[in-house]
PDB file of N, CA and C in Angstrom:
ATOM      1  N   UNK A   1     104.662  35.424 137.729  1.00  0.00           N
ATOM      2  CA  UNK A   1     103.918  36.357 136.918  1.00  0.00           C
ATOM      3  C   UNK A   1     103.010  37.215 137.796  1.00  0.00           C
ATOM      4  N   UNK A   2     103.325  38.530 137.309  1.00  0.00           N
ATOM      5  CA  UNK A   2     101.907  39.390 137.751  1.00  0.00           C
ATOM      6  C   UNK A   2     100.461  38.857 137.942  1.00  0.00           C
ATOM      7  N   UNK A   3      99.226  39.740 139.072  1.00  0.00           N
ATOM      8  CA  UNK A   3      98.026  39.095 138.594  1.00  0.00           C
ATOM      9  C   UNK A   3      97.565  40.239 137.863  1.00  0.00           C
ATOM     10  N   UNK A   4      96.099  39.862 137.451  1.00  0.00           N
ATOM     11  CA  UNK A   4      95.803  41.196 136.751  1.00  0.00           C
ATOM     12  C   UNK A   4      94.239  41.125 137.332  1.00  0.00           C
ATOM     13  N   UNK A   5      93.967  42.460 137.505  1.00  0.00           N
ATOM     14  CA  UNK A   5      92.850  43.150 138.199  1.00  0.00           C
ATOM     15  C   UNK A   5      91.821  43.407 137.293  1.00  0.00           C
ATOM     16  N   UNK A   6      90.412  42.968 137.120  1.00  0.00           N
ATOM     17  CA  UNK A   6      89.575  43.906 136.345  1.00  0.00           C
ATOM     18  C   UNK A   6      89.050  45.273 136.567  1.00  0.00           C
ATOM     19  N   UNK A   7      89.473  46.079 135.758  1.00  0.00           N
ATOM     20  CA  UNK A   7      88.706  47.258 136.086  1.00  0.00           C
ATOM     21  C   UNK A   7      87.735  47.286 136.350  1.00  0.00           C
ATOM     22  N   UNK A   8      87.494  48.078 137.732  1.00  0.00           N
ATOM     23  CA  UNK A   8      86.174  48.940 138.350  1.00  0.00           C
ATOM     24  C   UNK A   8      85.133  49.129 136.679  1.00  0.00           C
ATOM     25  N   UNK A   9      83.676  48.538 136.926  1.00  0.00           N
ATOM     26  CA  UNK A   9      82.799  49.571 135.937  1.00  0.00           C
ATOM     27  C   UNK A   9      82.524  50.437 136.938  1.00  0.00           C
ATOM     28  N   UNK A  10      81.447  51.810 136.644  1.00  0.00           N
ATOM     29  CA  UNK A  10      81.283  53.151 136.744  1.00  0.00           C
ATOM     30  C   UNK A  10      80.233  52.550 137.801  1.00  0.00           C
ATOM     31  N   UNK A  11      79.138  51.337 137.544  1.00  0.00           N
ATOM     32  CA  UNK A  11      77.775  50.969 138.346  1.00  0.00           C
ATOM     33  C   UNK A  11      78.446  51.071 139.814  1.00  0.00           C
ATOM     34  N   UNK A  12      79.577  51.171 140.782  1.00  0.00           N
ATOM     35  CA  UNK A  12      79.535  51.165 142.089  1.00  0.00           C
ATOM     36  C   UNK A  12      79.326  51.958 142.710  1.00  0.00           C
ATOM     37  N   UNK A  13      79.487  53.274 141.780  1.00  0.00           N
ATOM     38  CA  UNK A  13      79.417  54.799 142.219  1.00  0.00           C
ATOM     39  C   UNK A  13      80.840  55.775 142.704  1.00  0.00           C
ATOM     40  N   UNK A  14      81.755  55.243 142.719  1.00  0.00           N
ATOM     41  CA  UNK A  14      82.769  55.675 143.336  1.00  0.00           C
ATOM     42  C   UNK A  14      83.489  56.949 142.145  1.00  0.00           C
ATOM     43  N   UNK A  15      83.128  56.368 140.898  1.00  0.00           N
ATOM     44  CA  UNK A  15      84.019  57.771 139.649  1.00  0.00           C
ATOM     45  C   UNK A  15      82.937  58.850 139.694  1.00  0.00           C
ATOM     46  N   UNK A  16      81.484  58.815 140.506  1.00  0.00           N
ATOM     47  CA  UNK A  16      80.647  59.421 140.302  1.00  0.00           C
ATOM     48  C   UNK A  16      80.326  60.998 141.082  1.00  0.00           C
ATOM     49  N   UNK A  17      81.299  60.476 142.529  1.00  0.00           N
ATOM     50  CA  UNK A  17      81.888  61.548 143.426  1.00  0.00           C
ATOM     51  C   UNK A  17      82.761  62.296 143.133  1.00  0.00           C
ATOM     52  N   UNK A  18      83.998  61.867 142.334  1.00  0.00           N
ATOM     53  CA  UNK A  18      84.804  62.241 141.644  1.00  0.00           C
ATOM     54  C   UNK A  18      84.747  63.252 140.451  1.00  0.00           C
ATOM     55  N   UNK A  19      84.249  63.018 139.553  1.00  0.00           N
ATOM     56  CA  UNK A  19      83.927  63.943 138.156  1.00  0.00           C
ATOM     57  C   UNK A  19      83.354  65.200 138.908  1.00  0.00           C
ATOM     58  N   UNK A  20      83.793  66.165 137.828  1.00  0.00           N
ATOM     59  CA  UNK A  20      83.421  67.142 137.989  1.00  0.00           C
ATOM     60  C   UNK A  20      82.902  67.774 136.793  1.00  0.00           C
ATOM     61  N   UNK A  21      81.741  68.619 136.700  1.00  0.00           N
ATOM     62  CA  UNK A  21      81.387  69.207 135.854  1.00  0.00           C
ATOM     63  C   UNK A  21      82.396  70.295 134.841  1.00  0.00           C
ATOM     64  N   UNK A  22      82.604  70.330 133.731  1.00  0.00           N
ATOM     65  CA  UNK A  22      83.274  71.298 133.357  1.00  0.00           C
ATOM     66  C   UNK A  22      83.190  72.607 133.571  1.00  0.00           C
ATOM     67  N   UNK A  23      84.532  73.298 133.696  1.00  0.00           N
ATOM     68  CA  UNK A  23      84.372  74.685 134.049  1.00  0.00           C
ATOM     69  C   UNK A  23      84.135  75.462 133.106  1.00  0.00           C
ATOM     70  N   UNK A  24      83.506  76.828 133.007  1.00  0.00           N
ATOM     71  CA  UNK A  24      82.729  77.631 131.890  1.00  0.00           C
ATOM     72  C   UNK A  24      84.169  78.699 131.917  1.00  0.00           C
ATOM     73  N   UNK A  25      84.790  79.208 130.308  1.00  0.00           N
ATOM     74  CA  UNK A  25      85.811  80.086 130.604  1.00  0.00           C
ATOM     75  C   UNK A  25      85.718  80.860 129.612  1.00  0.00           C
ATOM     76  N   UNK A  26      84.923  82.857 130.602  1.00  0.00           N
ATOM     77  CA  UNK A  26      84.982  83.726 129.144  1.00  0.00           C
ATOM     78  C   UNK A  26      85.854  84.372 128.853  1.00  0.00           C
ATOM     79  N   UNK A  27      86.210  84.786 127.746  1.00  0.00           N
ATOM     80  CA  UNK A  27      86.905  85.907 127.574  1.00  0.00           C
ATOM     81  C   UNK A  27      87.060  86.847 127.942  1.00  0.00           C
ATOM     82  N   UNK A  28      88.112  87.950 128.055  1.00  0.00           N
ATOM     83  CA  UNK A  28      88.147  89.115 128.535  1.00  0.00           C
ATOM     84  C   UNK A  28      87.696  90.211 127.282  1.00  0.00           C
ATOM     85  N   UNK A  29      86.991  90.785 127.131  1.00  0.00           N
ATOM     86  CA  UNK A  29      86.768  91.704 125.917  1.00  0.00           C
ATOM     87  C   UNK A  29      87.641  92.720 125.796  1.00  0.00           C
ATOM     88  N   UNK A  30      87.655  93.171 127.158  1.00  0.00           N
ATOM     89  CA  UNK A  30      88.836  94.934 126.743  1.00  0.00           C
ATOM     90  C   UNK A  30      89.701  94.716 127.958  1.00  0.00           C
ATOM     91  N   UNK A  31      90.681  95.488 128.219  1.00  0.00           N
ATOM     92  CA  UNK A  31      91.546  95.447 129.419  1.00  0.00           C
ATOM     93  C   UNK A  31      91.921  97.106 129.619  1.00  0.00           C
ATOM     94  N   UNK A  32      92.878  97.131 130.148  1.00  0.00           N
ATOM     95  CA  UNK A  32      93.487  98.884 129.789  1.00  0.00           C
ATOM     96  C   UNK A  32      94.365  99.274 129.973  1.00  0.00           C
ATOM     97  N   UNK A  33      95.581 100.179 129.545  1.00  0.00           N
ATOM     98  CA  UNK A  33      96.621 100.734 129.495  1.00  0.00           C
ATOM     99  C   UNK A  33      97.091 100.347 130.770  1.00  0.00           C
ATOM    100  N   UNK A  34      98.104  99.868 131.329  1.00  0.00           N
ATOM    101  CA  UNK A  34      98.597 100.380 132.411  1.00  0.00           C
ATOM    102  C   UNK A  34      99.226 101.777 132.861  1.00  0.00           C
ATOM    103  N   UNK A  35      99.485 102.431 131.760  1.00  0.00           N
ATOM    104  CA  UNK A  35     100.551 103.728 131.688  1.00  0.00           C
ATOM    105  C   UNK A  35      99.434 104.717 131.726  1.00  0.00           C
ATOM    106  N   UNK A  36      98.401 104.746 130.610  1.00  0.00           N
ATOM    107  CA  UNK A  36      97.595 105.911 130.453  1.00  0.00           C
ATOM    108  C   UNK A  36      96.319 105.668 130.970  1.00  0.00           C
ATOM    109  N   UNK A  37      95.841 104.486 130.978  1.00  0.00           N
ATOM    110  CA  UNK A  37      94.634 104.340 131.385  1.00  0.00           C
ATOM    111  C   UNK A  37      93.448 103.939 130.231  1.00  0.00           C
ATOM    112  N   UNK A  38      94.093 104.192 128.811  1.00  0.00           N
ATOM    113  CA  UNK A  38      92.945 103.797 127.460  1.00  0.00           C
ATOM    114  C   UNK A  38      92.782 102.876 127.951  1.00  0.00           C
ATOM    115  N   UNK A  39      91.333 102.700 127.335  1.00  0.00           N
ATOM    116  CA  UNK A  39      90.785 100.712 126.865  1.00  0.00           C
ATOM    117  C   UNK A  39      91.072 100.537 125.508  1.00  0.00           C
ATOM    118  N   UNK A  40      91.849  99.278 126.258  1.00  0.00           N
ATOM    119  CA  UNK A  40      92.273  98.235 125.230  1.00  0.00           C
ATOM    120  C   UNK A  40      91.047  97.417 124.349  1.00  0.00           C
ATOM    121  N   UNK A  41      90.995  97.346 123.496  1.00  0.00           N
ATOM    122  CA  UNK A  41      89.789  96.778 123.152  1.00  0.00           C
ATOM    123  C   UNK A  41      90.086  95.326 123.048  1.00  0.00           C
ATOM    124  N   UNK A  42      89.427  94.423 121.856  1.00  0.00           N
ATOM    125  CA  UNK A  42      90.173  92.946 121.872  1.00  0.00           C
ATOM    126  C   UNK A  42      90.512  92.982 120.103  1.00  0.00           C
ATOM    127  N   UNK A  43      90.416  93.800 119.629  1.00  0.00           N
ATOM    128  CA  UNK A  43      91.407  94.102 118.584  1.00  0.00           C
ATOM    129  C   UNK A  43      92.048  95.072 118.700  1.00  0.00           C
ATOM    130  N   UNK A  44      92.747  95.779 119.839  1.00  0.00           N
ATOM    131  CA  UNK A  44      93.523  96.662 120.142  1.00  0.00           C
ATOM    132  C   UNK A  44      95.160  95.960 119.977  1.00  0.00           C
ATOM    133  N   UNK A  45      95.864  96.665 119.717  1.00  0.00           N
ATOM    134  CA  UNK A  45      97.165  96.118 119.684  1.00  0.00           C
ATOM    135  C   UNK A  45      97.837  96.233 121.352  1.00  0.00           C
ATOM    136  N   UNK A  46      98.032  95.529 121.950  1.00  0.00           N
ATOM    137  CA  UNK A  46      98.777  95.699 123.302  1.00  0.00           C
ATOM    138  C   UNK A  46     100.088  94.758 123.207  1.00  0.00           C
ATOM    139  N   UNK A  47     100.994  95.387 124.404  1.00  0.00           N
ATOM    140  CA  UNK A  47     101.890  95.004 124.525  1.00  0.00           C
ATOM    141  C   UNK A  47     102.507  94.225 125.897  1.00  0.00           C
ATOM    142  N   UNK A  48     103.409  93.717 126.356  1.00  0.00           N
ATOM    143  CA  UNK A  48     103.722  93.723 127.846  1.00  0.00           C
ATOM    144  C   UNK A  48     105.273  94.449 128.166  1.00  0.00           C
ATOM    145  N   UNK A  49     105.378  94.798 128.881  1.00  0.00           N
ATOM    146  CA  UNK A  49     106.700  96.087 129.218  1.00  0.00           C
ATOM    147  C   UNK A  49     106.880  95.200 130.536  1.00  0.00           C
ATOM    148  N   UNK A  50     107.749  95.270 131.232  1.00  0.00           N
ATOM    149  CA  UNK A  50     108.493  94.960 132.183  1.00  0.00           C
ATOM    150  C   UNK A  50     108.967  96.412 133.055  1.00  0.00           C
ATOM    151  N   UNK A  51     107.755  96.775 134.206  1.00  0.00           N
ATOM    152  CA  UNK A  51     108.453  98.239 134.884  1.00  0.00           C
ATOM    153  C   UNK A  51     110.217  97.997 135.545  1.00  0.00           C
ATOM    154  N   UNK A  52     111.170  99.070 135.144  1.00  0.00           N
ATOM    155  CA  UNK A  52     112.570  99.222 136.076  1.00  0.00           C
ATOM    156  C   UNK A  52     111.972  99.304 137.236  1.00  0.00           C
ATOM    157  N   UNK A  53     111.140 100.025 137.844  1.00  0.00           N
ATOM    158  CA  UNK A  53     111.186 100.520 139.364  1.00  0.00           C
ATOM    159  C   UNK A  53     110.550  98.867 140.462  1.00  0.00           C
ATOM    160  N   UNK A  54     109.363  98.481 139.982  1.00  0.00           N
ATOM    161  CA  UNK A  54     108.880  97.435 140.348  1.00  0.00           C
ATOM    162  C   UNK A  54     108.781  95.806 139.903  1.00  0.00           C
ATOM    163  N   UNK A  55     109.600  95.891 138.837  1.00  0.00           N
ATOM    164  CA  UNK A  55     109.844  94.558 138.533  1.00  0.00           C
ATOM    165  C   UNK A  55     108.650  94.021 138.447  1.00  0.00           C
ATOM    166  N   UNK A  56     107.429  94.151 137.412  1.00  0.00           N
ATOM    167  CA  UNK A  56     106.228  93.358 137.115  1.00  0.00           C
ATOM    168  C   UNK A  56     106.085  93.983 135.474  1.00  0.00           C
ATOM    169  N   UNK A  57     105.073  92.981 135.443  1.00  0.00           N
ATOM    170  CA  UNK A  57     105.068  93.184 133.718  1.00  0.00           C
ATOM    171  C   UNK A  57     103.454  93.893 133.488  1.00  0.00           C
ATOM    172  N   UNK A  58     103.468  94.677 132.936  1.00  0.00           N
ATOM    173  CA  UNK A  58     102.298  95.381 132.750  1.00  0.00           C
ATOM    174  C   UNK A  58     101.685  95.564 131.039  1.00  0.00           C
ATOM    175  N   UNK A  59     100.328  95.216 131.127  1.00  0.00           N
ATOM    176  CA  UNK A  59     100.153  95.312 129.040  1.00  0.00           C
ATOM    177  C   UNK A  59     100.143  97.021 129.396  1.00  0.00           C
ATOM    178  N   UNK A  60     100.551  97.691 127.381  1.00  0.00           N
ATOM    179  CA  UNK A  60     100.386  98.656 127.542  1.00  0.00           C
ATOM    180  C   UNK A  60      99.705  98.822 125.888  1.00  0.00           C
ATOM    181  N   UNK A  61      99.535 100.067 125.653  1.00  0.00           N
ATOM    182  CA  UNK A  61      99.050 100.324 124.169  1.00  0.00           C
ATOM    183  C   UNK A  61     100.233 100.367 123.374  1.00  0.00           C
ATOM    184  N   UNK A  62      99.912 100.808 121.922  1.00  0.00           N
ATOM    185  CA  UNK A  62     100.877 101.184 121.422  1.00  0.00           C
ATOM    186  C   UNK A  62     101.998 102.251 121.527  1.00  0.00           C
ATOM    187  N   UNK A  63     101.344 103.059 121.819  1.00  0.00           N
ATOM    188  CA  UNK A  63     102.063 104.873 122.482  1.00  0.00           C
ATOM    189  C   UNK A  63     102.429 104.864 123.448  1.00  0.00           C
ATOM    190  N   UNK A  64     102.145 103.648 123.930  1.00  0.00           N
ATOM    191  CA  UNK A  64     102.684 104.058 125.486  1.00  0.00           C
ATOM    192  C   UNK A  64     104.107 102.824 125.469  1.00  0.00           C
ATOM    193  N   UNK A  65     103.793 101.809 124.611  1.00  0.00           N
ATOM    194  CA  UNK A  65     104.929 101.111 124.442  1.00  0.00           C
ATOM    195  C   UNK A  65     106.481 101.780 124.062  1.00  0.00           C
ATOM    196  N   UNK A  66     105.993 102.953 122.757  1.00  0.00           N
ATOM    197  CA  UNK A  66     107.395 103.400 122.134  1.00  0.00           C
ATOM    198  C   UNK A  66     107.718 104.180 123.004  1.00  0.00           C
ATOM    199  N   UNK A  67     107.009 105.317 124.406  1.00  0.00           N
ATOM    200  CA  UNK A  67     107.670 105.803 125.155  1.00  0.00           C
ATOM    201  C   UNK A  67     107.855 104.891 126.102  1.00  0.00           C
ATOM    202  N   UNK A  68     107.698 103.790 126.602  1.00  0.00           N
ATOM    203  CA  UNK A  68     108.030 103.648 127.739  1.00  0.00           C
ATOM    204  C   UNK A  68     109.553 102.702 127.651  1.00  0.00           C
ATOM    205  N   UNK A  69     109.790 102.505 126.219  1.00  0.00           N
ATOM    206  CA  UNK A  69     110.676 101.600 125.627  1.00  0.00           C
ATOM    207  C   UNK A  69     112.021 102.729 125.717  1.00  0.00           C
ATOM    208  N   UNK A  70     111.682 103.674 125.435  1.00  0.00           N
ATOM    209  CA  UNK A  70     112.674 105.391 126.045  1.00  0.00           C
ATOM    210  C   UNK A  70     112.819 105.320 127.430  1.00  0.00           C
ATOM    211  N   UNK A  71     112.184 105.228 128.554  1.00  0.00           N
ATOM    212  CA  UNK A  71     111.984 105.569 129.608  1.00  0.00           C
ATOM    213  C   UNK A  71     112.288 104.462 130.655  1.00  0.00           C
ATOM    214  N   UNK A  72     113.052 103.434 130.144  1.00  0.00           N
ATOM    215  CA  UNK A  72     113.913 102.390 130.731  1.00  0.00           C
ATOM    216  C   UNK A  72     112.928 100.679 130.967  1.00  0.00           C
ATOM    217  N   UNK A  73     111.736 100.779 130.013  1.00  0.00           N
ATOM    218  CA  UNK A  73     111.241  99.938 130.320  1.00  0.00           C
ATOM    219  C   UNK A  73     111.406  98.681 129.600  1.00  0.00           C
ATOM    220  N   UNK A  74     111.607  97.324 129.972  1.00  0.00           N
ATOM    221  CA  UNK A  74     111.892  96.440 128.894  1.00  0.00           C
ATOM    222  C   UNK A  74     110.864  95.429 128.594  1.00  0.00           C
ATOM    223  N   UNK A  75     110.947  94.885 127.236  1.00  0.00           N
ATOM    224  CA  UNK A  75     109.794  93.728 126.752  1.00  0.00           C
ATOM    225  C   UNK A  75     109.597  92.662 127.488  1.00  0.00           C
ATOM    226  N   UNK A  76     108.675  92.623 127.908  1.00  0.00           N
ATOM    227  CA  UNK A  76     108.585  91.177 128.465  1.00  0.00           C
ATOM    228  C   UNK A  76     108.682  89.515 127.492  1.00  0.00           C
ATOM    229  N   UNK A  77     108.948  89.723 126.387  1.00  0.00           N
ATOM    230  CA  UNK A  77     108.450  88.920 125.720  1.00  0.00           C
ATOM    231  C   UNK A  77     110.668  88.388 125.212  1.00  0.00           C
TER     232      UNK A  77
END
């Protein structure tokens, strides 16, 4: 048979080096067009497009989505 080990309590200090404080994480409020340059707000409708020429995905607005959806660009989604 196995033996069995008691768990470490916390009093030796060793989980105490370890822990880390939680990290703080804000939001982004606005962002902006990649195509035109508007701000996006955070109730703005955005999108992500996929550029032909460079192969990365970029958010865009709405207007700039239906042309760029003409102009060979595809959804990232």
């Amino acid at each position: 048979m196995g033996q069995v080990h008691p768990i470490p309590t916390q009093s030796d200090g060793r989980d105490a080096a370890v822990t880390k404080p939680p990290a703080t994480v804000r939001s982004i409020d606005s962002a902006h067009c990649g195509l035109c340059g508007a701000k996006l707000s955070a109730r703005a409708l955005r999108y992500h497009v996929v550029s032909p020429q460079r192969c990365e995905m970029m958010t865009v607005c709405h207007t700039c989505r239906k042309a760029a959806l003409g102009e060979g660009y595809r959804p990232a989604e």
